[in-house]
C-alpha atoms as a PDB file:
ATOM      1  CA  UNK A   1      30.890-113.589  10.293  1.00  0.00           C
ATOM      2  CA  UNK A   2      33.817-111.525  11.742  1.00  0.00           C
ATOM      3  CA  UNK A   3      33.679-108.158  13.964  1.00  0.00           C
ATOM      4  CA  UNK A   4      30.480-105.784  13.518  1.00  0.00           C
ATOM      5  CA  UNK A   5      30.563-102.466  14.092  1.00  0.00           C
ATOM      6  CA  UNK A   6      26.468-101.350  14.701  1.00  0.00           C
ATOM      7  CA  UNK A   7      25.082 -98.195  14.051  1.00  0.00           C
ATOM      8  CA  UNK A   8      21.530 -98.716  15.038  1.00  0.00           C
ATOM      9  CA  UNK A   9      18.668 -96.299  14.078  1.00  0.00           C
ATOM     10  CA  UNK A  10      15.318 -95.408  13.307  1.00  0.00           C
ATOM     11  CA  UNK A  11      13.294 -93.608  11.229  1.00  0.00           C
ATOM     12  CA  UNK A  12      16.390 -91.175  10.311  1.00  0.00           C
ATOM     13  CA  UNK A  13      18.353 -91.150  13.874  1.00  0.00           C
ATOM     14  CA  UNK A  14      21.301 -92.259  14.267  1.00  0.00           C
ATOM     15  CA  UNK A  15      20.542 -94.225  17.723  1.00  0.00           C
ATOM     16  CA  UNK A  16      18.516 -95.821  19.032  1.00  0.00           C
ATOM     17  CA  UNK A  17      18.023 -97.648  22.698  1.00  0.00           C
ATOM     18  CA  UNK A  18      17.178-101.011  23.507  1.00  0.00           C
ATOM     19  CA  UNK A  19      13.611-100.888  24.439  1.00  0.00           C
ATOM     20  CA  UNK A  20      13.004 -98.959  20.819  1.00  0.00           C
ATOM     21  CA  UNK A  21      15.576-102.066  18.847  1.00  0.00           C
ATOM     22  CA  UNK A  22      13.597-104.792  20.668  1.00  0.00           C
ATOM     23  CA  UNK A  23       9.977-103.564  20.150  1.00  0.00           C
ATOM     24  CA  UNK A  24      10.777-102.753  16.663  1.00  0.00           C
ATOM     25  CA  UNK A  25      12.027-106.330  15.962  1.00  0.00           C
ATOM     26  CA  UNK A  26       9.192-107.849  17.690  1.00  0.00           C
ATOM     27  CA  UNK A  27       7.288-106.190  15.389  1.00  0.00           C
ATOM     28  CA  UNK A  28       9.529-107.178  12.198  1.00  0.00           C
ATOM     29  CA  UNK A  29       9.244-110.725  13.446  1.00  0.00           C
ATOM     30  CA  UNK A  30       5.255-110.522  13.931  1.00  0.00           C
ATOM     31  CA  UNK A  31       5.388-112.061  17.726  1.00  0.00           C
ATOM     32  CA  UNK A  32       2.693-110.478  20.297  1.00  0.00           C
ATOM     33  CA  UNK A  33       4.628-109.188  22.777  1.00  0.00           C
ATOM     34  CA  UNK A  34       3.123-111.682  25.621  1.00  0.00           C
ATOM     35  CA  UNK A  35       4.257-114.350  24.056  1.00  0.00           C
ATOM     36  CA  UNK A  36       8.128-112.960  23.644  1.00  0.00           C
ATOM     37  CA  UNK A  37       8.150-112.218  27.193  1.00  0.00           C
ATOM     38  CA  UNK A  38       7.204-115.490  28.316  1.00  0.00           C
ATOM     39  CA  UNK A  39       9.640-116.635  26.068  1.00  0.00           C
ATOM     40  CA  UNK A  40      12.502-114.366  27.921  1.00  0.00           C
ATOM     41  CA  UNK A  41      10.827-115.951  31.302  1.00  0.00           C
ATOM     42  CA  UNK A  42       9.624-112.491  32.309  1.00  0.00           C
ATOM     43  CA  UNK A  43       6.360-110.587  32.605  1.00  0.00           C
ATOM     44  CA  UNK A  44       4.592-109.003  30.187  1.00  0.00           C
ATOM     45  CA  UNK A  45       4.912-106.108  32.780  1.00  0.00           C
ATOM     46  CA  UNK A  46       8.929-106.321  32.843  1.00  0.00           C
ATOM     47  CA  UNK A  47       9.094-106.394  29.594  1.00  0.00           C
ATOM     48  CA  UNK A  48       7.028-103.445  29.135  1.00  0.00           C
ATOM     49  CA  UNK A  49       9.215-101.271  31.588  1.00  0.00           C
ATOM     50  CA  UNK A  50      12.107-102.636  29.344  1.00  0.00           C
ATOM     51  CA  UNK A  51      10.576-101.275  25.871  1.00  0.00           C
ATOM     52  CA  UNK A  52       9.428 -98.255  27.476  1.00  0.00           C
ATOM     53  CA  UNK A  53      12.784 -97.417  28.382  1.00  0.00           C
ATOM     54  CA  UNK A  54      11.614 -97.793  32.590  1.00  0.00           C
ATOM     55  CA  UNK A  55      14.206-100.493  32.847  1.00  0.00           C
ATOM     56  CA  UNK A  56      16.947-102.111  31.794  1.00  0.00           C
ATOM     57  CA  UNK A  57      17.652-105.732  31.411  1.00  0.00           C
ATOM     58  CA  UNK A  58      20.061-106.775  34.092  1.00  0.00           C
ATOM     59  CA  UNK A  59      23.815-105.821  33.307  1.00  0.00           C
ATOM     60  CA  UNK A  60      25.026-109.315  34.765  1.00  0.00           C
ATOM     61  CA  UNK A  61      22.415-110.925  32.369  1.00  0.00           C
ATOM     62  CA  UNK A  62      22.658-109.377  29.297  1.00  0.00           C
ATOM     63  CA  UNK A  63      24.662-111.638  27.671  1.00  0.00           C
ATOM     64  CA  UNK A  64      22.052-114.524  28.352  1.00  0.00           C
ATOM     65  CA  UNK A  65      19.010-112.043  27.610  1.00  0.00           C
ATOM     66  CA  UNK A  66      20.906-111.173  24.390  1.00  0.00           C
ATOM     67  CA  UNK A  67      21.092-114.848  23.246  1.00  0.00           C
ATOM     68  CA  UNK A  68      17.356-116.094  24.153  1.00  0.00           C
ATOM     69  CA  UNK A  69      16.033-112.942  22.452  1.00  0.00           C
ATOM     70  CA  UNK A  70      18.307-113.917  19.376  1.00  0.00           C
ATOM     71  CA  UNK A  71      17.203-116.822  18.986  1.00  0.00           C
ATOM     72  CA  UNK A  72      13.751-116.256  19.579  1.00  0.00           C
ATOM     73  CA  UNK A  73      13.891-113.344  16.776  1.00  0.00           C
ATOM     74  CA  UNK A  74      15.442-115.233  14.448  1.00  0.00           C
ATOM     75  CA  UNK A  75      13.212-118.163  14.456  1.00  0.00           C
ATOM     76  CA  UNK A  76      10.678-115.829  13.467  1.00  0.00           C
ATOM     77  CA  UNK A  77      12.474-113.674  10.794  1.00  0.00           C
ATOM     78  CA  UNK A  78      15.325-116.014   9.211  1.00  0.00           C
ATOM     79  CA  UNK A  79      14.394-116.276   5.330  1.00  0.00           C
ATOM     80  CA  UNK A  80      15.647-115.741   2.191  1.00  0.00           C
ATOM     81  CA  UNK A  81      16.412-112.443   1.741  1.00  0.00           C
ATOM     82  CA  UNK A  82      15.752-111.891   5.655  1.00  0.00           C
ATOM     83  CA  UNK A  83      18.280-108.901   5.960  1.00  0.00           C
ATOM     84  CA  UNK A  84      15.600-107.105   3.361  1.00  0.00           C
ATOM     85  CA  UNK A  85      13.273-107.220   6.700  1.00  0.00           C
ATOM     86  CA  UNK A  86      15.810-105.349   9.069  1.00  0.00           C
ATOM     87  CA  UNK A  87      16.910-102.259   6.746  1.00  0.00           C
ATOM     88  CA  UNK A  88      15.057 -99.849   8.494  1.00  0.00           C
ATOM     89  CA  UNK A  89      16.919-100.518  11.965  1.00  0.00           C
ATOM     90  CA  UNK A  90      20.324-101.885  10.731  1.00  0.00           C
ATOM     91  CA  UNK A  91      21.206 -99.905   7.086  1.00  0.00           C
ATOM     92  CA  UNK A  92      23.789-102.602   6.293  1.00  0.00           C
ATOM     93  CA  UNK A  93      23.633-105.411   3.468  1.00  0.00           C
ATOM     94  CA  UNK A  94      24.309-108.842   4.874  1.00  0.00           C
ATOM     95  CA  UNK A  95      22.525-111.646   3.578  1.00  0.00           C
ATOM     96  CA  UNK A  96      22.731-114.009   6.255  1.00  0.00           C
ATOM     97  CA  UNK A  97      23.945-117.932   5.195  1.00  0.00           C
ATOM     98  CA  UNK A  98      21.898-119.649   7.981  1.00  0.00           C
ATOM     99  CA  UNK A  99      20.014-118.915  11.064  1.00  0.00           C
ATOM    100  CA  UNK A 100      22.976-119.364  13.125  1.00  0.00           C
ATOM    101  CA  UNK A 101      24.274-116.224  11.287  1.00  0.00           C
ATOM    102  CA  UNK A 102      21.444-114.459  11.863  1.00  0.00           C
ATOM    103  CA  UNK A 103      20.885-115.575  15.764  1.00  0.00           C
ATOM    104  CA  UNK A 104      24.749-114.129  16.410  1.00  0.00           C
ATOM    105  CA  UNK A 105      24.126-110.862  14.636  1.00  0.00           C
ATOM    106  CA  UNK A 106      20.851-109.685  16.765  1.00  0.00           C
ATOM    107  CA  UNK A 107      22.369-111.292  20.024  1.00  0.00           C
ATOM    108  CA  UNK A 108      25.130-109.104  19.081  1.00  0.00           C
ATOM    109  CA  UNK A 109      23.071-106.296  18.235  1.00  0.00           C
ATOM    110  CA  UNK A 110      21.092-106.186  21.270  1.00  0.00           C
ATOM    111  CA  UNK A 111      23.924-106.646  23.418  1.00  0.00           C
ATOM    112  CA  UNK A 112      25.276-103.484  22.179  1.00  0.00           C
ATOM    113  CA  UNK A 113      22.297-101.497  22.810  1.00  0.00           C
ATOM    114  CA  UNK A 114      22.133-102.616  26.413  1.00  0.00           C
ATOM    115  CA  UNK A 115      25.848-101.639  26.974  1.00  0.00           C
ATOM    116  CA  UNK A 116      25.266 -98.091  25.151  1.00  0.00           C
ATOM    117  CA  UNK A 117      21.967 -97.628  27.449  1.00  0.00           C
ATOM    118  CA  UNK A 118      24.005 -98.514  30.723  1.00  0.00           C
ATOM    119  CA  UNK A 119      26.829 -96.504  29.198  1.00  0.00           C
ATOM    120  CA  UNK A 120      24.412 -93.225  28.644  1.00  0.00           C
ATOM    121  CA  UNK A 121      22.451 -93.486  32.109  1.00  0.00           C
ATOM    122  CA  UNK A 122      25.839 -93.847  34.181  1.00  0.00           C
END
Protein backbone atom coordinates (compact mmCIF):
# COMPACT_ATOMS: atom_id res chain seq x y z
CA UNK A 1 0.00 0.00 0.00
CA UNK A 2 3.13 2.26 0.15
CA UNK A 3 3.88 5.38 2.59
CA UNK A 4 0.72 7.40 4.02
CA UNK A 5 0.87 10.65 4.91
CA UNK A 6 -2.49 11.23 7.52
CA UNK A 7 -4.20 14.25 8.01
CA UNK A 8 -6.80 13.24 10.48
CA UNK A 9 -9.92 15.38 11.30
CA UNK A 10 -13.27 15.94 12.32
CA UNK A 11 -16.15 17.67 11.70
CA UNK A 12 -14.03 20.51 9.75
CA UNK A 13 -10.60 20.46 11.94
CA UNK A 14 -7.77 19.67 10.75
CA UNK A 15 -6.65 17.34 13.87
CA UNK A 16 -7.69 15.42 15.76
CA UNK A 17 -6.25 13.24 18.95
CA UNK A 18 -6.40 9.75 19.62
CA UNK A 19 -9.07 9.38 22.13
CA UNK A 20 -11.46 11.52 19.51
CA UNK A 21 -9.97 8.91 16.17
CA UNK A 22 -10.66 5.83 18.34
CA UNK A 23 -14.15 6.67 19.75
CA UNK A 24 -15.18 7.86 16.44
CA UNK A 25 -14.21 4.53 14.77
CA UNK A 26 -15.76 2.55 17.42
CA UNK A 27 -18.64 4.17 16.52
CA UNK A 28 -18.15 3.72 12.56
CA UNK A 29 -17.59 0.07 13.32
CA UNK A 30 -20.85 -0.23 15.65
CA UNK A 31 -18.82 -2.06 18.70
CA UNK A 32 -20.03 -1.02 22.42
CA UNK A 33 -17.23 0.27 23.83
CA UNK A 34 -17.02 -2.62 26.70
CA UNK A 35 -16.62 -4.99 24.46
CA UNK A 36 -13.52 -3.14 22.45
CA UNK A 37 -11.84 -2.70 25.64
CA UNK A 38 -11.93 -6.14 26.64
CA UNK A 39 -10.81 -6.80 23.38
CA UNK A 40 -7.55 -4.39 23.94
CA UNK A 41 -7.29 -6.43 27.48
CA UNK A 42 -8.07 -3.23 29.37
CA UNK A 43 -10.90 -1.75 31.41
CA UNK A 44 -13.70 -0.18 30.34
CA UNK A 45 -12.35 2.50 32.83
CA UNK A 46 -8.80 2.75 30.96
CA UNK A 47 -10.21 2.97 28.04
CA UNK A 48 -12.42 5.69 29.00
CA UNK A 49 -9.46 7.88 30.39
CA UNK A 50 -7.92 7.06 26.89
CA UNK A 51 -11.02 8.52 24.76
CA UNK A 52 -11.43 11.24 27.09
CA UNK A 53 -8.11 12.38 26.41
CA UNK A 54 -7.09 11.52 30.58
CA UNK A 55 -4.53 9.12 29.24
CA UNK A 56 -2.54 7.93 26.82
CA UNK A 57 -1.89 4.46 25.68
CA UNK A 58 1.57 3.48 26.75
CA UNK A 59 4.42 4.92 24.42
CA UNK A 60 6.39 1.48 24.67
CA UNK A 61 3.05 -0.21 23.60
CA UNK A 62 1.69 1.61 21.01
CA UNK A 63 2.80 -0.26 18.35
CA UNK A 64 1.02 -3.48 19.80
CA UNK A 65 -2.15 -1.31 20.91
CA UNK A 66 -2.09 0.04 17.32
CA UNK A 67 -2.26 -3.48 15.75
CA UNK A 68 -5.01 -5.22 18.14
CA UNK A 69 -7.18 -2.10 17.69
CA UNK A 70 -6.61 -2.55 13.81
CA UNK A 71 -7.59 -5.52 13.61
CA UNK A 72 -10.36 -5.40 15.83
CA UNK A 73 -11.76 -2.27 13.70
CA UNK A 74 -11.41 -3.76 10.69
CA UNK A 75 -13.18 -6.92 11.37
CA UNK A 76 -16.01 -4.82 12.00
CA UNK A 77 -15.86 -2.25 9.10
CA UNK A 78 -13.98 -4.10 6.07
CA UNK A 79 -16.65 -4.14 3.09
CA UNK A 80 -17.10 -3.20 -0.17
CA UNK A 81 -16.85 0.19 -0.49
CA UNK A 82 -15.57 0.33 3.30
CA UNK A 83 -13.40 3.55 2.77
CA UNK A 84 -17.10 5.24 1.99
CA UNK A 85 -17.52 4.58 5.99
CA UNK A 86 -14.28 6.52 7.10
CA UNK A 87 -14.62 9.90 4.96
CA UNK A 88 -15.55 11.92 7.67
CA UNK A 89 -12.21 11.18 9.74
CA UNK A 90 -9.74 10.33 6.88
CA UNK A 91 -10.84 12.70 3.54
CA UNK A 92 -8.80 10.39 1.28
CA UNK A 93 -10.13 7.84 -1.48
CA UNK A 94 -8.65 4.40 -1.01
CA UNK A 95 -10.66 1.53 -1.67
CA UNK A 96 -9.05 -1.01 0.27
CA UNK A 97 -8.26 -4.67 -1.74
CA UNK A 98 -8.61 -6.84 1.43
CA UNK A 99 -8.82 -6.59 5.11
CA UNK A 100 -5.21 -6.87 5.45
CA UNK A 101 -5.15 -3.46 3.64
CA UNK A 102 -7.45 -2.08 5.71
CA UNK A 103 -6.00 -3.58 9.23
CA UNK A 104 -2.39 -1.76 8.16
CA UNK A 105 -3.99 1.55 7.33
CA UNK A 106 -5.90 2.16 10.88
CA UNK A 107 -2.91 0.46 12.80
CA UNK A 108 -1.08 3.03 10.96
CA UNK A 109 -3.46 5.64 11.56
CA UNK A 110 -3.74 5.27 15.15
CA UNK A 111 -0.20 4.95 15.63
CA UNK A 112 0.20 8.34 14.33
CA UNK A 113 -2.23 9.91 16.54
CA UNK A 114 -0.57 8.48 19.61
CA UNK A 115 2.89 9.83 18.48
CA UNK A 116 1.29 13.43 17.62
CA UNK A 117 -0.52 13.31 21.24
CA UNK A 118 2.90 12.39 23.02
CA UNK A 119 4.51 14.84 20.62
CA UNK A 120 1.93 17.85 21.70
CA UNK A 121 1.90 17.07 25.62
CA UNK A 122 5.88 16.93 25.78
Amino acid sequence: MGKVIFYLKIKGRNNMNTGKLLEKLIDIAKIPKTDFALNMNMTPSGLSKILTGKRLPVLKEKKAFSRQAALCFAEAIYDFNCYMKLEEIFPVIYNFNSKYELEIFLASAVEYSIDRDFVEEN
